[in-house]
Each structure stands twice: as C-alpha cells, then as structure tokens.
PDB file of N, CA and C in Angstrom:
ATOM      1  N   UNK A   1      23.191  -1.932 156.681  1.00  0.00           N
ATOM      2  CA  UNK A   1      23.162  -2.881 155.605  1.00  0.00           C
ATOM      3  C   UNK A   1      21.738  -3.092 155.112  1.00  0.00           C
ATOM      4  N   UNK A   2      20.783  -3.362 156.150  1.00  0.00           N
ATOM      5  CA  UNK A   2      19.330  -3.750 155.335  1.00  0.00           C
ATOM      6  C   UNK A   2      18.734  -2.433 155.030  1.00  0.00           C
ATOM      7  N   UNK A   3      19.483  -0.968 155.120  1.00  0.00           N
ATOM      8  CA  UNK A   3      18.497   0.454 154.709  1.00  0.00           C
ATOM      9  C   UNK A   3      19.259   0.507 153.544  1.00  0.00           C
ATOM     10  N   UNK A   4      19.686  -0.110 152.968  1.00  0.00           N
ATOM     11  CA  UNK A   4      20.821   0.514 151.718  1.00  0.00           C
ATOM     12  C   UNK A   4      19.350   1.128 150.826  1.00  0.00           C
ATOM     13  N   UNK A   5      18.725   0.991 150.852  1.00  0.00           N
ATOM     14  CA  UNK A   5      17.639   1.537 149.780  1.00  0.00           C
ATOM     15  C   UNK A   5      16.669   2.246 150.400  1.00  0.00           C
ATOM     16  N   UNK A   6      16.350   2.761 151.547  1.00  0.00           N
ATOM     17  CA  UNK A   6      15.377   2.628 152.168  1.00  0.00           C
ATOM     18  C   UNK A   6      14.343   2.046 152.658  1.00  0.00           C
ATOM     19  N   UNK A   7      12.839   2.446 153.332  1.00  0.00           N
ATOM     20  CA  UNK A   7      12.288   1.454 153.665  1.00  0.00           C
ATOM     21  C   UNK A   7      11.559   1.123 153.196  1.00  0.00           C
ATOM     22  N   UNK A   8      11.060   1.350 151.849  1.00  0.00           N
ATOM     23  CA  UNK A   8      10.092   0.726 150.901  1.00  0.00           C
ATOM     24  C   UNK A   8      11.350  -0.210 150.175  1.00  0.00           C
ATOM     25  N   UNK A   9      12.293  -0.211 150.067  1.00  0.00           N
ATOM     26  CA  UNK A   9      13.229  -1.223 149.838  1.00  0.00           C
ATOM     27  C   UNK A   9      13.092  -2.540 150.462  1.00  0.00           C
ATOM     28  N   UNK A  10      12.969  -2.520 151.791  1.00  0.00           N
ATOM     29  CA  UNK A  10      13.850  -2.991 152.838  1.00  0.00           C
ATOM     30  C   UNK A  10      12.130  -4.279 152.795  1.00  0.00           C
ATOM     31  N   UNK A  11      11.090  -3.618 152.752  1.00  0.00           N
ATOM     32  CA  UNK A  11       9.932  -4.413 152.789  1.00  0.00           C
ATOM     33  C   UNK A  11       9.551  -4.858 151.588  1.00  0.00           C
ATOM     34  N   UNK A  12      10.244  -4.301 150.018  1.00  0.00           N
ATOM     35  CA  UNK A  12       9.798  -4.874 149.224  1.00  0.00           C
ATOM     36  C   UNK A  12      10.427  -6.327 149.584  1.00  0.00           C
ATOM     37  N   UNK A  13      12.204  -6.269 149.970  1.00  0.00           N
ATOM     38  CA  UNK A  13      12.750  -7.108 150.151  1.00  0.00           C
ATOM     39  C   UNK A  13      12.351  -8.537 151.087  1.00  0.00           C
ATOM     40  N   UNK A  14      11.587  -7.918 152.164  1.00  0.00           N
ATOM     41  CA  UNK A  14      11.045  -8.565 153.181  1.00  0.00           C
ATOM     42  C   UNK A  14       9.961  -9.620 152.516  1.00  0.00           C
ATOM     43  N   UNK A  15       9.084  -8.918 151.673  1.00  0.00           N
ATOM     44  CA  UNK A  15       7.784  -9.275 150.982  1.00  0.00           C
ATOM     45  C   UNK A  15       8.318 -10.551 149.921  1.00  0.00           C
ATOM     46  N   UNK A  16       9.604 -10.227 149.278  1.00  0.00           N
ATOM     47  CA  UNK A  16       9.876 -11.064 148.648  1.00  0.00           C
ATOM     48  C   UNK A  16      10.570 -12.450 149.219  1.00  0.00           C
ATOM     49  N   UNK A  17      11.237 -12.235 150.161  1.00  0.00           N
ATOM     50  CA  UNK A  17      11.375 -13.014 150.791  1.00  0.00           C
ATOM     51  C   UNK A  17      10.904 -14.073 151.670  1.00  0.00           C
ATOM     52  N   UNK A  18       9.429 -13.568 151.874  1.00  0.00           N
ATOM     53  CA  UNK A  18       8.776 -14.389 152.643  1.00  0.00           C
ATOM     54  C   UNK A  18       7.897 -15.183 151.268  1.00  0.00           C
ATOM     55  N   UNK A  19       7.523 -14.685 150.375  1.00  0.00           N
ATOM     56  CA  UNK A  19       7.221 -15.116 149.133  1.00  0.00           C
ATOM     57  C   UNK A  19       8.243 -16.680 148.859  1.00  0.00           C
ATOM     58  N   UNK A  20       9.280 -16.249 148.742  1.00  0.00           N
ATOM     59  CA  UNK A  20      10.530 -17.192 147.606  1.00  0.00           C
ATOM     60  C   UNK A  20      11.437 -17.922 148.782  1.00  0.00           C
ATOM     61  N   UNK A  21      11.849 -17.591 149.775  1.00  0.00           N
ATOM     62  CA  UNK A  21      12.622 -17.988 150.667  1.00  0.00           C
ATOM     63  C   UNK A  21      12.906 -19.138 150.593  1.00  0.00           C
ATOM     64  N   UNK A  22      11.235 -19.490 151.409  1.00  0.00           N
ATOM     65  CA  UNK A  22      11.123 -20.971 152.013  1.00  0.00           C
ATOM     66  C   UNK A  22      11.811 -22.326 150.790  1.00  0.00           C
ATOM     67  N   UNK A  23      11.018 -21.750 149.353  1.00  0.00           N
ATOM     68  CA  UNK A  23      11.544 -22.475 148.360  1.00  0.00           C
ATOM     69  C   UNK A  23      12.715 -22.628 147.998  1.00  0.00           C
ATOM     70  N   UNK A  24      13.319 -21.332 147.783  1.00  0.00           N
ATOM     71  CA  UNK A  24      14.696 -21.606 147.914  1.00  0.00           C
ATOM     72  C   UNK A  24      16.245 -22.266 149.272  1.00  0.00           C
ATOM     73  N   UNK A  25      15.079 -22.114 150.445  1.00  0.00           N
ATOM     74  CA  UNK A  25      16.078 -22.651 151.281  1.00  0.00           C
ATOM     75  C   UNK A  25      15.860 -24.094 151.398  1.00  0.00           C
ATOM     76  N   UNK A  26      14.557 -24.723 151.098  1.00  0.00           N
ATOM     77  CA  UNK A  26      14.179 -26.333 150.101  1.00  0.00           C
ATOM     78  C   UNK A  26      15.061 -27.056 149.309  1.00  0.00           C
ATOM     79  N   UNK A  27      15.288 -26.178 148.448  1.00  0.00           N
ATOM     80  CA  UNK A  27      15.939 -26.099 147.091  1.00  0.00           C
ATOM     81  C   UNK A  27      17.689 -26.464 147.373  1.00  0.00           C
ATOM     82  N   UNK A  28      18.365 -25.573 148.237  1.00  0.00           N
ATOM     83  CA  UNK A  28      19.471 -25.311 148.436  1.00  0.00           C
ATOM     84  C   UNK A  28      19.853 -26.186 149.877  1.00  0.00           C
ATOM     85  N   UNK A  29      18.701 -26.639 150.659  1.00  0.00           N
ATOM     86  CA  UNK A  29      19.339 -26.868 152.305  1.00  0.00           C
ATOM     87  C   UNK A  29      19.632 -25.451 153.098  1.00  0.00           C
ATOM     88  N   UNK A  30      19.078 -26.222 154.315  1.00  0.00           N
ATOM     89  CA  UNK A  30      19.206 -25.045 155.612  1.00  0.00           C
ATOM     90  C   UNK A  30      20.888 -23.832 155.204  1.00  0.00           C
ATOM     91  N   UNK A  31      21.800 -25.003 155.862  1.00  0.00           N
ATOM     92  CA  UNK A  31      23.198 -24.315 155.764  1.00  0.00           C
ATOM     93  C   UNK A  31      23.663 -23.460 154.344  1.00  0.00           C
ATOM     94  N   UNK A  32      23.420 -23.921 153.348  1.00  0.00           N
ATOM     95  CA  UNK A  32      23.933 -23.951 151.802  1.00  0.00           C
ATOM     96  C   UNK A  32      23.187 -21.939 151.472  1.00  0.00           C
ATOM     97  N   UNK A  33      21.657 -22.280 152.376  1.00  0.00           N
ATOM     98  CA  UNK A  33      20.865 -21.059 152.027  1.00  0.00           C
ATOM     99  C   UNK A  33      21.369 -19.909 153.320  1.00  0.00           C
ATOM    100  N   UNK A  34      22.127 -20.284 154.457  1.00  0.00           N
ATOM    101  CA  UNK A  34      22.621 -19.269 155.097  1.00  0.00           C
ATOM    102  C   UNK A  34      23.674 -19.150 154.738  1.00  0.00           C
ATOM    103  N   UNK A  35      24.391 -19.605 154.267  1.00  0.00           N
ATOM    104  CA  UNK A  35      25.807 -19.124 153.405  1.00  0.00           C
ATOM    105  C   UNK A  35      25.306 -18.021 152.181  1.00  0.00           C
ATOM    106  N   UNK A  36      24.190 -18.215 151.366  1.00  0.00           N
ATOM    107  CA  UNK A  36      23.515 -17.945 150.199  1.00  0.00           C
ATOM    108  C   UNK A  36      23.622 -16.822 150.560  1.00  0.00           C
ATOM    109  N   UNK A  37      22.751 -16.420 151.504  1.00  0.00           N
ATOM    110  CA  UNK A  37      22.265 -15.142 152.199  1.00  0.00           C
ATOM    111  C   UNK A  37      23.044 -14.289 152.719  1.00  0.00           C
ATOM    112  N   UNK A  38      24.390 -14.822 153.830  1.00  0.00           N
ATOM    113  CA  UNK A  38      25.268 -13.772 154.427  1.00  0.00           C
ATOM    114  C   UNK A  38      26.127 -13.267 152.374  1.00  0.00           C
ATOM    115  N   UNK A  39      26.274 -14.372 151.855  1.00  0.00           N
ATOM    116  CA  UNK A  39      26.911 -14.073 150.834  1.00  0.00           C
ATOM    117  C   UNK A  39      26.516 -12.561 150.328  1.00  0.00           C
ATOM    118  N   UNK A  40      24.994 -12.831 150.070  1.00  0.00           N
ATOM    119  CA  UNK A  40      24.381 -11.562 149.431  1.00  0.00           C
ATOM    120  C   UNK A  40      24.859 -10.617 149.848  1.00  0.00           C
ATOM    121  N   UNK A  41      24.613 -10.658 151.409  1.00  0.00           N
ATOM    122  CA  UNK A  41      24.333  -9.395 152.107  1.00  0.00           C
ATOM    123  C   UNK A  41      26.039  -8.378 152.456  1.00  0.00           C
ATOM    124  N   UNK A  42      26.952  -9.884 152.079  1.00  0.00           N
ATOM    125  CA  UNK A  42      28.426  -8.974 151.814  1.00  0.00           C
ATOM    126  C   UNK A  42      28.582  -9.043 150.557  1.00  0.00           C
ATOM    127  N   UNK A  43      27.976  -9.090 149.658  1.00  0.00           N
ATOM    128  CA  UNK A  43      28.352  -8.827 148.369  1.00  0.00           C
ATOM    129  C   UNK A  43      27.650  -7.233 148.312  1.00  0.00           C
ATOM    130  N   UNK A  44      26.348  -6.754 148.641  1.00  0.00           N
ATOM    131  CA  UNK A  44      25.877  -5.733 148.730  1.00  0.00           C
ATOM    132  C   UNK A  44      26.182  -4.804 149.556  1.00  0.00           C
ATOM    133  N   UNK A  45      26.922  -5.045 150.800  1.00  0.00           N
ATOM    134  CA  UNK A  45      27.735  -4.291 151.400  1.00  0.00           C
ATOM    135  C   UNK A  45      28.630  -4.032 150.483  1.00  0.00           C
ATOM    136  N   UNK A  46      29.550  -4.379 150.456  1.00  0.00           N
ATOM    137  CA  UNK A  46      30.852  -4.212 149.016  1.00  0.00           C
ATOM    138  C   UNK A  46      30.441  -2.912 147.777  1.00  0.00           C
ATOM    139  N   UNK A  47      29.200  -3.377 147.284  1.00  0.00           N
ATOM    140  CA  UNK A  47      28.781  -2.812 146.130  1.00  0.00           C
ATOM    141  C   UNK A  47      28.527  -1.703 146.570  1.00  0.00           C
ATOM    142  N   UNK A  48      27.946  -1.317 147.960  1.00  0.00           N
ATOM    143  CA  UNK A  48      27.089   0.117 148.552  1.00  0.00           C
ATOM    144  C   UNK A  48      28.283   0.841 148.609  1.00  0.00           C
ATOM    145  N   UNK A  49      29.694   0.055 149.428  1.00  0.00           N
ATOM    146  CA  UNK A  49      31.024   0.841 149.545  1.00  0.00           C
ATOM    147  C   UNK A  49      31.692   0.994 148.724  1.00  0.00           C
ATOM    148  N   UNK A  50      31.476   0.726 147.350  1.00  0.00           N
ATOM    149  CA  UNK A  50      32.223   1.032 146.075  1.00  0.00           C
ATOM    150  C   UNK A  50      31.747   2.025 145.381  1.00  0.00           C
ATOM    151  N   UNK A  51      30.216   1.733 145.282  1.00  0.00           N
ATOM    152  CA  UNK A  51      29.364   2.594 144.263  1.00  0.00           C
ATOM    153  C   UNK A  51      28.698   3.655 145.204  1.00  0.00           C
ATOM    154  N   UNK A  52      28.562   3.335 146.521  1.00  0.00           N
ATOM    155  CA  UNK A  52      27.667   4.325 147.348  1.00  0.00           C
ATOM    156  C   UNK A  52      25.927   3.512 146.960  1.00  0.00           C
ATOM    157  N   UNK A  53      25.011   5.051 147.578  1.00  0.00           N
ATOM    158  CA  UNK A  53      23.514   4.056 147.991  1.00  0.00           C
ATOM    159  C   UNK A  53      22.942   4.578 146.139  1.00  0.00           C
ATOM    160  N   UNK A  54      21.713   3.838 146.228  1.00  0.00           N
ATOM    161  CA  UNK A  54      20.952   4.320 145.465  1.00  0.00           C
ATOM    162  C   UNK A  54      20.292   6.024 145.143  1.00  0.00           C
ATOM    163  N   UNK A  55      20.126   6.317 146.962  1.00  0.00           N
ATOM    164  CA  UNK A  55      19.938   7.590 146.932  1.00  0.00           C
ATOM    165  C   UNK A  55      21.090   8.659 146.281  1.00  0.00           C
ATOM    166  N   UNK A  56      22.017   8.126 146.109  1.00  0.00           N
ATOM    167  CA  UNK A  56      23.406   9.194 145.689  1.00  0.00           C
ATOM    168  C   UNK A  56      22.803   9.057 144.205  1.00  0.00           C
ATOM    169  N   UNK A  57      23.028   8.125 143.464  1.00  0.00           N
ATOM    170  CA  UNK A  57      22.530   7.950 142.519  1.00  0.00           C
ATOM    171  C   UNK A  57      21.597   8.964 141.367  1.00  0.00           C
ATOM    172  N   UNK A  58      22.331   9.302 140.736  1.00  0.00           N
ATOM    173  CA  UNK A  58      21.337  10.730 139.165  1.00  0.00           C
ATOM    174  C   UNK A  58      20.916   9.601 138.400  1.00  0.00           C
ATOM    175  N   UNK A  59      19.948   9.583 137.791  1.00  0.00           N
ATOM    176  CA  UNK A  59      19.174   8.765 137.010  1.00  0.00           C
ATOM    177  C   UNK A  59      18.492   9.908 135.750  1.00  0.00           C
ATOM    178  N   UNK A  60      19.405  10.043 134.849  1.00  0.00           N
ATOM    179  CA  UNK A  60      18.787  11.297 133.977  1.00  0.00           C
ATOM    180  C   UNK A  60      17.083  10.942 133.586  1.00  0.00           C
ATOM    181  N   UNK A  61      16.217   9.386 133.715  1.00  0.00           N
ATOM    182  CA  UNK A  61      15.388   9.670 133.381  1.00  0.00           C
ATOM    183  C   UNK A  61      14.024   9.951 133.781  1.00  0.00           C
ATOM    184  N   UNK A  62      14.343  10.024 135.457  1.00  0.00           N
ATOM    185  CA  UNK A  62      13.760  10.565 136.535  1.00  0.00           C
ATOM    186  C   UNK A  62      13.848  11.714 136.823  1.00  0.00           C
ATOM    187  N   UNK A  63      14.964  12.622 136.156  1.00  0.00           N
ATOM    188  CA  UNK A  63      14.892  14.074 136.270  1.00  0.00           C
ATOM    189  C   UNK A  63      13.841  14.697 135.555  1.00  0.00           C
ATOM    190  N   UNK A  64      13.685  15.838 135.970  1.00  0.00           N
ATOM    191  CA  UNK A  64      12.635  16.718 135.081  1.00  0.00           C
ATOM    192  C   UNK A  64      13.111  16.820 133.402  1.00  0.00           C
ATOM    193  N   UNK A  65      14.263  16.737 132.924  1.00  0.00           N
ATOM    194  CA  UNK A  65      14.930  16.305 131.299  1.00  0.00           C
ATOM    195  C   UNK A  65      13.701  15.734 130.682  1.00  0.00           C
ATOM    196  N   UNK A  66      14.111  14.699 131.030  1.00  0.00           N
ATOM    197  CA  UNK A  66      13.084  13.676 130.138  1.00  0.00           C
ATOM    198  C   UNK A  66      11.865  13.892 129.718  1.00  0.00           C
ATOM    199  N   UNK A  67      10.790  14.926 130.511  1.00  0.00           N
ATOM    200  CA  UNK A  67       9.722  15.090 130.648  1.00  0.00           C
ATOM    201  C   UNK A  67       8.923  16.419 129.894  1.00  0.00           C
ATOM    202  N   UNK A  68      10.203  17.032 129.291  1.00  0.00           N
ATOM    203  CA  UNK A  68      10.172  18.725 129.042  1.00  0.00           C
ATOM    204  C   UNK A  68      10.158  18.535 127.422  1.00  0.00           C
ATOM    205  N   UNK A  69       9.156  18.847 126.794  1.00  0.00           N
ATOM    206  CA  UNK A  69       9.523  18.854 125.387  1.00  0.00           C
ATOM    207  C   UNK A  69      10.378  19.239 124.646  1.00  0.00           C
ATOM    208  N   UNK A  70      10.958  18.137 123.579  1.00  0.00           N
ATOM    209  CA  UNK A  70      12.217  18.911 123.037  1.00  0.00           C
ATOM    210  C   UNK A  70      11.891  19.737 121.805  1.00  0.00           C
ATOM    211  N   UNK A  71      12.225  20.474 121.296  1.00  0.00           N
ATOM    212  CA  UNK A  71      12.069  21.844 120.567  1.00  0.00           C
ATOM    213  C   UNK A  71      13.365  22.249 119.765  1.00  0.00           C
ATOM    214  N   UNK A  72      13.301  21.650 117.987  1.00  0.00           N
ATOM    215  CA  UNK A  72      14.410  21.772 117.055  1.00  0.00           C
ATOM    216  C   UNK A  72      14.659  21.019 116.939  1.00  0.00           C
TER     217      UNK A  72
END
C-alpha cells in the first residue's frame, strides 16, 4: 500500500506529511484525522486495484512522441 508509487513517492508523501499533518489533525481532532487517513489509504488501495500502479501507466507525453519534431 505505501509503494503504490515508489520510493520517491512514498517520501514525497512522508515530507508532506510531516509538513501539513500536524495542522490538519488540529483542524479535524485526533480520532476524526485517523479515520481521515485509514480512509485515504483504502480509498487508494481500491483505486491501485481498479486502475493498477502508476508504473503500468503510458503517459503519451513522457514518451519519446512528444519530443520528435513534427514534419507536414
């Protein structure tokens, strides 16, 4: 569940979290923000088993396409 992206994922995630967390678990209460959180983390499970990872993922504008001059 926390590699769904890999590990520059996994620490951007970390990074942001230690950033925004605290505020938001302020914001929301202890309990309200661990509900918040398992929520996420089965909502993104769900999404990984529907859609699969990011790595499966073609992104035509990260392919070499995009980058190749067009001609006509």
């Amino acid at each position: 569940m926390f590699l769904h992206g890999g590990w520059d994922h996994i620490l951007g995630n970390m990074l942001f979290l230690a950033i925004f967390g605290k505020n938001v678990e302020d914001a929301f209460g202890p309990l309200l923000y661990l509900g918040f959180y398992f929520a996420a983390m089965m909502l993104q499970t769900a999404m990984t088993l529907l859609f699969g990872t990011a790595a499966e993922a073609r992104v035509p504008e990260l392919d070499g396409d995009a980058y190749r001059p067009r001609i006509g």
